[in-house]
Protein backbone atom coordinates (compact mmCIF):
# COMPACT_ATOMS: atom_id res chain seq x y z
CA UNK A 1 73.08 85.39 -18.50
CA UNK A 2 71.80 82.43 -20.52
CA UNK A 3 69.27 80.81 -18.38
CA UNK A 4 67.51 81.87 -15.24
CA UNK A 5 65.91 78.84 -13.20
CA UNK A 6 62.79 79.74 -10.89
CA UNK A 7 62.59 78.25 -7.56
CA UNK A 8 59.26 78.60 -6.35
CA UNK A 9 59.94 78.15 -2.36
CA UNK A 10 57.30 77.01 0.62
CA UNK A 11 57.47 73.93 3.44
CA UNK A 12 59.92 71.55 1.32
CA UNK A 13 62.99 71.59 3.87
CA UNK A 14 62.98 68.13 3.80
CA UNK A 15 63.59 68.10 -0.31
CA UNK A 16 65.04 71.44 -1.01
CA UNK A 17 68.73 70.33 -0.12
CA UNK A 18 69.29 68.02 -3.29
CA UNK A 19 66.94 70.04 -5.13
CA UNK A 20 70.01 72.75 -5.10
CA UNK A 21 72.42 70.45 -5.15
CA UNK A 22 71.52 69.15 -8.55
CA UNK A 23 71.13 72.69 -9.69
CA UNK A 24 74.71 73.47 -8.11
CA UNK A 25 76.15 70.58 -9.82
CA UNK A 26 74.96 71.70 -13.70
CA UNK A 27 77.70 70.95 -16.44
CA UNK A 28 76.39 73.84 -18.14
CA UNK A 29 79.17 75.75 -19.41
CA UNK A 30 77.76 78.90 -20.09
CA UNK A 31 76.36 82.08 -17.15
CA UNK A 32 73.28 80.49 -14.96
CA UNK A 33 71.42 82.04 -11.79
CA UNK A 34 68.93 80.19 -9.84
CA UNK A 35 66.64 82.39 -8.27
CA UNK A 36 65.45 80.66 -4.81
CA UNK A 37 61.80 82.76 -4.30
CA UNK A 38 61.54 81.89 -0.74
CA UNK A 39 57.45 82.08 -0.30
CA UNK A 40 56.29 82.62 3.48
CA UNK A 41 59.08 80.40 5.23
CA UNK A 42 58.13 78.01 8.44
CA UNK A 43 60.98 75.87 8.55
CA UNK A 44 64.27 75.95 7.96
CA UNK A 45 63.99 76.64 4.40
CA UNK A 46 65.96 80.09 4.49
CA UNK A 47 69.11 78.77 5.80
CA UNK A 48 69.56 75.99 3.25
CA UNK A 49 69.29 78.83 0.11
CA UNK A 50 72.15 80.65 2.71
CA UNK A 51 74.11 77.90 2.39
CA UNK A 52 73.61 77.39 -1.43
CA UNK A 53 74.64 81.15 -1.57
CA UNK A 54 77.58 81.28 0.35
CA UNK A 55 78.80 78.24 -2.13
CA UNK A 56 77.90 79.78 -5.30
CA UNK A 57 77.18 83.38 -4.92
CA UNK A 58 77.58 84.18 -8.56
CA UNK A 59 74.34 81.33 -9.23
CA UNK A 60 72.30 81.69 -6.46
CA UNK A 61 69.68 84.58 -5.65
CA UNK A 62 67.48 84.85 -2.69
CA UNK A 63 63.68 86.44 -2.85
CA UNK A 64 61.91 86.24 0.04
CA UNK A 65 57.78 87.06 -0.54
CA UNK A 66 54.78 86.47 1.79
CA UNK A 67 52.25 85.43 -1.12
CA UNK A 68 51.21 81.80 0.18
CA UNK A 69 50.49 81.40 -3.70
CA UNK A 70 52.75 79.57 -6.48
CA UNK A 71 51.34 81.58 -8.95
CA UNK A 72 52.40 84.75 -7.87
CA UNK A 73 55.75 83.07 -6.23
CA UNK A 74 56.67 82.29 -10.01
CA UNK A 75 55.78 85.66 -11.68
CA UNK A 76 57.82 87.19 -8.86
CA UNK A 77 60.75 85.12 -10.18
CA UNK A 78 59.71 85.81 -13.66
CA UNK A 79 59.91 89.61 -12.82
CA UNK A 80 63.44 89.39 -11.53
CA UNK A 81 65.11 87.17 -14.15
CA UNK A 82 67.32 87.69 -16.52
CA UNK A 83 68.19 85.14 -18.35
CA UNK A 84 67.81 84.73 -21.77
CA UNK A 85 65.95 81.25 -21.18
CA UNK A 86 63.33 80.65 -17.89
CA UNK A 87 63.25 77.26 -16.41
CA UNK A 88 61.16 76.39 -13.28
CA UNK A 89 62.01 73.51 -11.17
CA UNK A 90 59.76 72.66 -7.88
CA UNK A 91 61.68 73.17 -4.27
CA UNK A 92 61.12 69.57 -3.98
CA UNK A 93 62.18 67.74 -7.04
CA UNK A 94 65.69 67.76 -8.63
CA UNK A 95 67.39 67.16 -12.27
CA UNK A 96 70.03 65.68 -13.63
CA UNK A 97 73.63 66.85 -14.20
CA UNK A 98 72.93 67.78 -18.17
CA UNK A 99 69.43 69.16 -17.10
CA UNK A 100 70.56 72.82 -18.52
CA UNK A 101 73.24 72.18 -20.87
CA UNK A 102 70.37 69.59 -23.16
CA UNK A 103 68.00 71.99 -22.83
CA UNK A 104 69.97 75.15 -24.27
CA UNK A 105 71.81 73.39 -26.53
CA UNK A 106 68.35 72.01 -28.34
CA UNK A 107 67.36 75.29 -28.16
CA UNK A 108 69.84 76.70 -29.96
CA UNK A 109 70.01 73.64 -32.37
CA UNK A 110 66.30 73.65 -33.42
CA UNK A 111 65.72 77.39 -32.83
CA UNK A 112 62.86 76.30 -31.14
CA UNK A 113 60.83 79.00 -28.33
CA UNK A 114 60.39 76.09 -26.15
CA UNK A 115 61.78 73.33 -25.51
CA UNK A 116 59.88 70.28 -23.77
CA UNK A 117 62.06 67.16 -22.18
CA UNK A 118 60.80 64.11 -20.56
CA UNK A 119 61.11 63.01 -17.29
CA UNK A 120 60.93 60.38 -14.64
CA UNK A 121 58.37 59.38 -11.57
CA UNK A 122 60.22 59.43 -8.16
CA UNK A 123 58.83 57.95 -5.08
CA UNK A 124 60.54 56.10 -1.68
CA UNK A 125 63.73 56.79 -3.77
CA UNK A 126 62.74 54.71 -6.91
CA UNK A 127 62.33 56.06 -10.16
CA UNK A 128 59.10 55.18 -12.11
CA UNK A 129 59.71 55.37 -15.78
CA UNK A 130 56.44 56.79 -17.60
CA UNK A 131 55.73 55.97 -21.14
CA UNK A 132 55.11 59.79 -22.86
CA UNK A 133 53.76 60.33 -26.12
CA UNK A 134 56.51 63.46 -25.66
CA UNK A 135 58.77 61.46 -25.72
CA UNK A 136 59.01 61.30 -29.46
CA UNK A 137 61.25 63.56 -31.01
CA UNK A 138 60.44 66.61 -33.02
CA UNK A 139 60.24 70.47 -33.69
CA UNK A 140 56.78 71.62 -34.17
CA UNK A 141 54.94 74.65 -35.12
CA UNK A 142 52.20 75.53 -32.43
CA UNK A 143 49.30 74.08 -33.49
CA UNK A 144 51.04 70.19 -33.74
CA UNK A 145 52.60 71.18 -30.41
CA UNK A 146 49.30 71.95 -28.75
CA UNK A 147 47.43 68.73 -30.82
CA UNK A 148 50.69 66.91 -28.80
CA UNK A 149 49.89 68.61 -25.49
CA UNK A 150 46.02 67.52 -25.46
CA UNK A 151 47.06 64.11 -26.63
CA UNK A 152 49.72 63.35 -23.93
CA UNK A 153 48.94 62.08 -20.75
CA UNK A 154 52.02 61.84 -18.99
CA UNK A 155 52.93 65.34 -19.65
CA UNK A 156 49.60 67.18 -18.34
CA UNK A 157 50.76 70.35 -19.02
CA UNK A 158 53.60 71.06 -16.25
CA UNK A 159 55.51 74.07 -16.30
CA UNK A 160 58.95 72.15 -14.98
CA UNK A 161 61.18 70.00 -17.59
CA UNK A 162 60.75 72.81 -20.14
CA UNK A 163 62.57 75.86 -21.35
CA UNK A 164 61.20 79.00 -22.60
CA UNK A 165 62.51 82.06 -24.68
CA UNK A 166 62.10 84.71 -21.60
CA UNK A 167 61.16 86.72 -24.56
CA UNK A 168 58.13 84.85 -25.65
CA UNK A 169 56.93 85.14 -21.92
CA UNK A 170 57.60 88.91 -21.70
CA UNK A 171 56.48 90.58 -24.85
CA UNK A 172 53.20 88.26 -24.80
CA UNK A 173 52.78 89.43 -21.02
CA UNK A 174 52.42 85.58 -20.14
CA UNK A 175 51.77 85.17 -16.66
CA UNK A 176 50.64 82.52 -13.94
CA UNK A 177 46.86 82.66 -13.20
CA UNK A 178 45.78 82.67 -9.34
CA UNK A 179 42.34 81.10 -10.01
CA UNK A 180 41.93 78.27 -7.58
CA UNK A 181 39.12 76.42 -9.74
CA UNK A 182 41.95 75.82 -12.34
CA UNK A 183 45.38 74.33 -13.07
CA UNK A 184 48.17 76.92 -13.24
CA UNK A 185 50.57 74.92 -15.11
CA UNK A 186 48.24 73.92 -18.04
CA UNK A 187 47.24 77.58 -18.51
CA UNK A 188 50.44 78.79 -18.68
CA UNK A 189 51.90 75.81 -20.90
CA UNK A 190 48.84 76.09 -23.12
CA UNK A 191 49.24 79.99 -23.18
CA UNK A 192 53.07 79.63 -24.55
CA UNK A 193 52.60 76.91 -26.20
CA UNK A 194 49.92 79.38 -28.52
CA UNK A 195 52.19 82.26 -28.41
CA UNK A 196 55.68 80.36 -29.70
CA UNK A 197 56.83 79.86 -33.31
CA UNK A 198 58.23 76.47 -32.82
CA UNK A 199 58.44 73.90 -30.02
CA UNK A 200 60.98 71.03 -29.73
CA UNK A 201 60.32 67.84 -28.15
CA UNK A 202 62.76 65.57 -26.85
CA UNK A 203 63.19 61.87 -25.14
CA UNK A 204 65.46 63.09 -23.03
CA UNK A 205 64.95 62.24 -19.46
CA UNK A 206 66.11 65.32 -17.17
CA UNK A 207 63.78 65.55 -14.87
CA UNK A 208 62.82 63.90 -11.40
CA UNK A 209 58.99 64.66 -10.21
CA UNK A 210 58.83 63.56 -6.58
CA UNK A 211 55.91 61.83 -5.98
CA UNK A 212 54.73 63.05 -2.69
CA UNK A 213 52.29 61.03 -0.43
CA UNK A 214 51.23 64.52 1.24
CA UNK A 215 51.51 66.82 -1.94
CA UNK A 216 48.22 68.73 -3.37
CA UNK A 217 47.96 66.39 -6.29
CA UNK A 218 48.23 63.36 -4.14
CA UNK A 219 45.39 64.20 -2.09
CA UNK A 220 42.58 65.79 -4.63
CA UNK A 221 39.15 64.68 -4.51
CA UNK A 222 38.78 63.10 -8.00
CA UNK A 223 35.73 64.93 -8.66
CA UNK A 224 37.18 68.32 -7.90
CA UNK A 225 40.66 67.21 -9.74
CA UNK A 226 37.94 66.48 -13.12
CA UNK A 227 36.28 69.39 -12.89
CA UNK A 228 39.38 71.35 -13.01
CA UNK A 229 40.98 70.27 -15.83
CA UNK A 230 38.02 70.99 -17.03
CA UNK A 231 37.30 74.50 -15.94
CA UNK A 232 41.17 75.04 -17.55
CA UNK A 233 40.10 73.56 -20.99
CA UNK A 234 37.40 76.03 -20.84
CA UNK A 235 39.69 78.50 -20.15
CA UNK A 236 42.56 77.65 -22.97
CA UNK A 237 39.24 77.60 -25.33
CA UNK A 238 38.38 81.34 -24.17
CA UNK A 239 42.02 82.42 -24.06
CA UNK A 240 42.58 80.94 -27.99
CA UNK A 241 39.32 82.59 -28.98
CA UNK A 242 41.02 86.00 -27.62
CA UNK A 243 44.71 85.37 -29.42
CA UNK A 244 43.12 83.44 -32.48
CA UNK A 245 39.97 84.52 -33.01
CA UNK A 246 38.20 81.56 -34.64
CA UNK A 247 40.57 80.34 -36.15
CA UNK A 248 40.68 76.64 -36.55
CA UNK A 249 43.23 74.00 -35.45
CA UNK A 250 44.45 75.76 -32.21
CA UNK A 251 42.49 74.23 -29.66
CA UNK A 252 41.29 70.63 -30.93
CA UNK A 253 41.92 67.90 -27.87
CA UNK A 254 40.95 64.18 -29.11
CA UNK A 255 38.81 61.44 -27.99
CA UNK A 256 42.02 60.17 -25.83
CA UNK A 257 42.10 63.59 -23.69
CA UNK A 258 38.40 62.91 -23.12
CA UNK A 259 38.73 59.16 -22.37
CA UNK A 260 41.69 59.70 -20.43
CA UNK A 261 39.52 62.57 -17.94
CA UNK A 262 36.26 60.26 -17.33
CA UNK A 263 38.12 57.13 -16.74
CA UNK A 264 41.40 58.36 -14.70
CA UNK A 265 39.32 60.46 -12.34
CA UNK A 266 35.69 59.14 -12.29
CA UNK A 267 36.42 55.67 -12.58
CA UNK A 268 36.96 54.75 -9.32
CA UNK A 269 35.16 57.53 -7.69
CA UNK A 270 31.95 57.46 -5.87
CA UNK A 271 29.15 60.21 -5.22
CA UNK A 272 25.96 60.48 -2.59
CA UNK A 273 23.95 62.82 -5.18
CA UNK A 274 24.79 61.89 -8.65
CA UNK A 275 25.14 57.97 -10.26
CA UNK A 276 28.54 57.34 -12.48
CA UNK A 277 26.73 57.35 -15.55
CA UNK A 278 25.09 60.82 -14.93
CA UNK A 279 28.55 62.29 -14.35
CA UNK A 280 29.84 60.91 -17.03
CA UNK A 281 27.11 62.31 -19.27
CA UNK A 282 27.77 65.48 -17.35
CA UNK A 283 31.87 65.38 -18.48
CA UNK A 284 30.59 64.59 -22.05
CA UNK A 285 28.15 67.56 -21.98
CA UNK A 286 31.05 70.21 -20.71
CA UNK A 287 33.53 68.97 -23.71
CA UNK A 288 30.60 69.80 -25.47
CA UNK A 289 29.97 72.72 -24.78
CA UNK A 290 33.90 73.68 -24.44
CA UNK A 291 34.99 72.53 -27.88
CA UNK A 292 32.07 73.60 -30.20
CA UNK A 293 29.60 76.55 -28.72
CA UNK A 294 32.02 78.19 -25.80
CA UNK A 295 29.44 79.38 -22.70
CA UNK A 296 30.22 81.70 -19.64
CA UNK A 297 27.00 82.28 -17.95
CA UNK A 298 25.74 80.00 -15.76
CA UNK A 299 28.64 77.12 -16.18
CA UNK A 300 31.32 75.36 -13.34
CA UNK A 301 33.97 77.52 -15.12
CA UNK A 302 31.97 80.69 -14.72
CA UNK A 303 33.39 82.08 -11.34
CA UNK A 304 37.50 80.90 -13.07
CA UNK A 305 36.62 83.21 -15.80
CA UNK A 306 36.02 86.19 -14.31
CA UNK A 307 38.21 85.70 -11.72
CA UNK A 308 40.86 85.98 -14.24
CA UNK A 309 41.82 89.59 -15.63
CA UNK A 310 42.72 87.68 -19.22
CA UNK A 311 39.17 87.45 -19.96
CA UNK A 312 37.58 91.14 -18.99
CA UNK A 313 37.46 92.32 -22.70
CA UNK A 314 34.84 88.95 -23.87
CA UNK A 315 31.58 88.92 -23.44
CA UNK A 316 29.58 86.85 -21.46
CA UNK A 317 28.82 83.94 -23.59
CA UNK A 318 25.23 82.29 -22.54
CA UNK A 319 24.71 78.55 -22.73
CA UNK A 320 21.60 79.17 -25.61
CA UNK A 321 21.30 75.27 -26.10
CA UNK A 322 20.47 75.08 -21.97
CA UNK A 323 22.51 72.03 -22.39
CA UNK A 324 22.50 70.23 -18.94
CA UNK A 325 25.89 70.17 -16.81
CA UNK A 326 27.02 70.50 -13.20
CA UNK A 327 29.81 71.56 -11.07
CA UNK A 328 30.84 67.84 -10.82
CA UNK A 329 33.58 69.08 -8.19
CA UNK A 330 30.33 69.24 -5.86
CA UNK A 331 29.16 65.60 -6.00
């Protein structure tokens, strides 16, 4: 089995029917399996992976799980793979025809432990073409690829477009993090991403993101959005500290990153307690604090840390300086 493509599976009847489609209708030459984990159905869900399986019995696989979590709904699928290369692809977007076949065959080509492609906006059934800083070609070792992944925007981190060496994942016991004040995907990107030898980037296009008008992202509160990107800096700082010690040059986001964070999310957004310029001082103070003296104690990212198992052998770093900041997902 060369590849094994995750599914994670919850309230996306209305999508999931091209989503398999488009994974039915690979040109990938080689074995495949798409493992459908069917997470805590309420629609008709169910019967469209039946249908998938009664076409292609040999590619798809049915899970069904009551976790209500797309953390754990991945890791399931993780557990059960077998491919040689994971994918994931959400229940409601879809790829194109050469979505496997360019991915493995860059693999193989560049020898790479991950490979990252680009993709494409799609929303009322138009594409919206991003401009990517990933979309410039190249194999990396992992400190350029993470020095790319702080500096890209359009990227942010997501899991799906990407392909990765099941055995990276496995022997460095990479897993999804349930910690609700964080981003999943980032943690787990940034977590491979430290882990893997080489990463290749290409300007490929295989992937459509459905832009939902009723999707999580869609509907964040920018402050709470901010503060958890964030909260999973802080995190990739503490989880590099673990791995690499101190180390230099694996967790160095620019100027852009930090730009990028007070401007896309705070720009527009107003708050009853707290004027733009204080939050904005409060952002500045947190990258702070993140990037040169790492703090536990007493900081917004305090309750993600310890909620997380990854982090029960550090201690808990105080904030010496008393350096002001807030949980800005509270204004």
């Amino acid at each position: 089995m060369k590849i094994s493509v995750i599914v994670p599976i919850h309230g996306v009847e209305k999508y999931l029917r091209k989503c398999l489609r488009t994974l039915l209708e690979q040109d990938f030459s080689y074995a495949y399996e798409v493992i459908c984990v069917n997470d805590n159905p309420n629609d008709s869900c169910p019967s469209i992976i039946d249908e998938f399986i009664d076409l292609a019995p040999s590619i798809f696989k049915r899970f069904d799980v009551n976790n209500r979590n797309i953390s754990f709904t991945r890791n399931d699928g993780i557990k059960v793979s077998k491919g040689e290369y994971i994918t994931f692809v959400d229940g409601d977007d879809f790829v194109n025809k050469n979505f496997l076949s360019t991915l493995y065959k860059e693999a193989l080509r560049s020898e790479a432990d991950i490979v990252v492609s680009n993709y494409y906006g799609y929303k009322n059934r138009k594409i919206n073409i991003f401009t990517s800083n990933f979309a410039a070609k190249g194999v990396y070792d992992n400190k350029k690829a993470l020095s790319k992944l702080f500096n890209d925007v359009s990227c942010r981190g997501y899991v799906w477009g990407k392909l990765f060496k099941r055995e990276l994942i496995i022997e460095n016991k990479l897993e999804f993090i349930d910690v609700k004040e964080t981003s999943e995907d980032v943690l787990f990107t940034y977590m491979s991403f430290l882990h893997a030898s080489k990463v290749s980037f290409i300007r490929d296009r295989l992937y459509f993101y459905v832009m939902r008008d009723d999707s999580i992202t869609s509907t964040w509160n920018k402050f709470n959005a901010a503060q958890m990107v964030l909260n999973s800096l802080a995190l990739m700082k503490l989880y590099s500290l673990k791995i690499k010690g101190d180390e230099k040059g694996y967790f160095n986001f620019s100027t852009f990153s930090k730009k990028f964070l007070i401007r896309y999310y705070l720009l527009f957004a107003k708050s009853n307690i707290y004027t733009k310029h204080e939050i904005n001082e409060c952002v500045k103070n947190q990258f702070k604090i993140i990037t040169q003296d790492i703090s536990i104690e007493g900081m917004p990212w305090e309750k993600a840390a310890k909620s997380s198992h990854l982090f029960d052998d550090i201690k808990n770093l105080k904030n010496e300086k008393n350096v002001d900041v807030f949980d800005i997902s509270k204004t």
